[in-house]
Protein backbone atom coordinates (compact mmCIF):
# COMPACT_ATOMS: atom_id res chain seq x y z
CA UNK A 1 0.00 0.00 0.00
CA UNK A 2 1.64 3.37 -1.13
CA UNK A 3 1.94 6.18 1.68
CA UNK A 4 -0.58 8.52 1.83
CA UNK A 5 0.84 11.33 1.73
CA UNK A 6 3.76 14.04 2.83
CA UNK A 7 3.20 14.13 6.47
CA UNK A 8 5.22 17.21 7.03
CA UNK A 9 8.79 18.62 6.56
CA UNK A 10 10.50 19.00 9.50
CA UNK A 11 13.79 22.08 8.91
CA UNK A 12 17.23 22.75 11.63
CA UNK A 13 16.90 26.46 11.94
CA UNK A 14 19.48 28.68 14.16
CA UNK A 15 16.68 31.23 14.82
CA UNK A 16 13.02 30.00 14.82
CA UNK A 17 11.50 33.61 14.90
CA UNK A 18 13.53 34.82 11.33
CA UNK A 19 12.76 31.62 9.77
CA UNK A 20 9.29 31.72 10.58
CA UNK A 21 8.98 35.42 9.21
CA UNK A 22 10.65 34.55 5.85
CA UNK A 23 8.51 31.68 5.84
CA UNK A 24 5.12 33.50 6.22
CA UNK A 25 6.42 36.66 4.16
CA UNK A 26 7.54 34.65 1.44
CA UNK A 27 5.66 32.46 0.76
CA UNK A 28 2.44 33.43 2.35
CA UNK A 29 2.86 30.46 5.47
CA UNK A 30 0.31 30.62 8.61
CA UNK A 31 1.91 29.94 11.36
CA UNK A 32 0.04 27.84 13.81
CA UNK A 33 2.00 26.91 16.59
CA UNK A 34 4.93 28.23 18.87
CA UNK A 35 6.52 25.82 21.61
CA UNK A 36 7.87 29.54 22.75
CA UNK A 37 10.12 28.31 25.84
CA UNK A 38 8.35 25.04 26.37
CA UNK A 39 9.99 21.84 24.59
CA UNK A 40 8.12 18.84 23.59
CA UNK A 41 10.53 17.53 21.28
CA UNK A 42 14.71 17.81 20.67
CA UNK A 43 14.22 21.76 20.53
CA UNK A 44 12.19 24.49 20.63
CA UNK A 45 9.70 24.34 17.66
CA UNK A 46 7.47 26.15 15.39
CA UNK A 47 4.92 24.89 13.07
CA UNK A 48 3.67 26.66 9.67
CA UNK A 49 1.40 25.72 6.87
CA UNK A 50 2.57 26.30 3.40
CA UNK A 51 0.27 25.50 0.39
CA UNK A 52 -1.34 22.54 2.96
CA UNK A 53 1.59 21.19 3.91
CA UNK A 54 3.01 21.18 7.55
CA UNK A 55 6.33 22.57 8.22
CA UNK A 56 8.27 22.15 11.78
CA UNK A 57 11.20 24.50 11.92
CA UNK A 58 12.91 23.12 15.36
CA UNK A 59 15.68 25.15 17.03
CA UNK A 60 19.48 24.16 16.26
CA UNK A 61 22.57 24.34 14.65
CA UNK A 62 22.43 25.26 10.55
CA UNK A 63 23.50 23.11 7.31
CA UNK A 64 27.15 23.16 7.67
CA UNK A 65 27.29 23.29 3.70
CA UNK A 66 25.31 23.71 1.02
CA UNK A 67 23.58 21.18 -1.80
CA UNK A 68 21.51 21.32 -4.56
CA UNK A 69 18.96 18.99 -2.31
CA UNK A 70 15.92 21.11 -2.55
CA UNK A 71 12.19 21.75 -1.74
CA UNK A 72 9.71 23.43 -4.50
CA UNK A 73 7.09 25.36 -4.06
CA UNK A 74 5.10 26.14 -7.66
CA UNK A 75 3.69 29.90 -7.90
CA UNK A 76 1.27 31.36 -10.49
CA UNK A 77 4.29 32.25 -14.20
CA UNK A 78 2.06 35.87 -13.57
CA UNK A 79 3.35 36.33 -10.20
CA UNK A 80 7.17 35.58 -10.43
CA UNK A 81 8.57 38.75 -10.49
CA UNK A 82 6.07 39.61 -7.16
CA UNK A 83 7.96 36.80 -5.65
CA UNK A 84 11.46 37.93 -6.70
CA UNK A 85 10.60 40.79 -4.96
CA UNK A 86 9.51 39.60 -2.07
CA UNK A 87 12.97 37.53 -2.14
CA UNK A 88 14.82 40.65 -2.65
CA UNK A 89 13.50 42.61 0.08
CA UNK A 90 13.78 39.40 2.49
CA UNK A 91 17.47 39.87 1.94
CA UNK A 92 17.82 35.87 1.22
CA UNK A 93 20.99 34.83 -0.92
CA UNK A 94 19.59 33.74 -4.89
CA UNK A 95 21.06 30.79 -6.23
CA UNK A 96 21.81 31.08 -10.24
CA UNK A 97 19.13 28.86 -12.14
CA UNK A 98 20.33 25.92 -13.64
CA UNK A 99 20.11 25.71 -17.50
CA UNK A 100 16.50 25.56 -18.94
CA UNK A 101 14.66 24.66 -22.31
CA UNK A 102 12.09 25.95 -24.19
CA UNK A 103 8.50 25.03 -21.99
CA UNK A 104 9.55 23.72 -18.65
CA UNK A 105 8.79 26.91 -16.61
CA UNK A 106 10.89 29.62 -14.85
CA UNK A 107 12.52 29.17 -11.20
CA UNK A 108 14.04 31.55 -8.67
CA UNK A 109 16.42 29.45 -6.03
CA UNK A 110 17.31 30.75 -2.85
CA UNK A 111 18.71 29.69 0.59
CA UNK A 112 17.56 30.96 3.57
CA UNK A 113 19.57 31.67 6.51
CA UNK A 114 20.28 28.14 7.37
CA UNK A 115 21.37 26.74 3.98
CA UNK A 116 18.36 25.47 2.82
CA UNK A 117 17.28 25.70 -0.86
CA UNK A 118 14.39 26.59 -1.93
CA UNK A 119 12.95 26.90 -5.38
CA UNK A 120 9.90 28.70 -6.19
CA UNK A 121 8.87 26.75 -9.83
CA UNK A 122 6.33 27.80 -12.52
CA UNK A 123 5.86 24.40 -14.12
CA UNK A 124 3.86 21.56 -13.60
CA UNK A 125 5.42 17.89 -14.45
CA UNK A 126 3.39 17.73 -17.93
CA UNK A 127 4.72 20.54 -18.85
CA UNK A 128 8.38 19.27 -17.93
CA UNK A 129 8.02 16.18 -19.43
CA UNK A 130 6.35 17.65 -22.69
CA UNK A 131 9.24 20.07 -23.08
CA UNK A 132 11.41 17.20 -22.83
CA UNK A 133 9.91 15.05 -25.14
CA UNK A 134 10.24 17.97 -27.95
CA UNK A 135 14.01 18.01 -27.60
């Protein structure tokens, strides 16, 4: 039997406050839950929502380096440069965009302040797969 689903993403952050501000500035997250100075778990924690799925940023040390390992979040082709804005004015690092072809959609990468990439994506699979098949 196949898993249902993504449970949620669980993200080392140094400072849970920051993170949590990028998060919900960015990319629109509601944050839901604060352990504040309480600790359930192997830190202190806070829990978002972005585009229905559950996010735990937990308290501690950052990425010591940096990958291309990366999560995706797809946004509307008629509201990149809003988000490139958005990642501009968050003051996040931009990664440069790997090379693209003709029909797979546009991407802006970024790490936040932990070393985590990100990649905000225009494209669906079909589309991906469709470009790909032209080639």
């Amino acid at each position: 039997m196949p898993v249902e689903g993504i449970s949620h993403i669980t993200l080392m952050v140094k400072n849970l406050d920051r993170t949590a501000n990028l998060f919900c500035s960015v990319f629109g997250a509601e944050q839901i839950y604060s352990s504040s100075d309480k600790q359930f778990s192997l830190s202190k924690e806070t829990f978002l929502i972005v585009g229905g799925i559950w996010f735990a940023l937990m308290e501690g040390p950052p990425l010591s380096e940096r990958s291309y390992n990366h999560i995706a979040f797809k946004i509307p082709v008629s509201e990149f440069e809003d988000y490139k804005c958005r990642l501009e004015a968050a003051g996040v690092e931009f990664r440069q965009d790997r090379p693209r072809i003709q029909g797979e959609g546009r991407s802006l990468y970024f790490y936040d302040f932990d070393n985590h990439l990100f990649e905000l994506h225009t494209g669906i699979i079909g589309e991906r797969l469709a470009a790909y098949d032209r080639k």
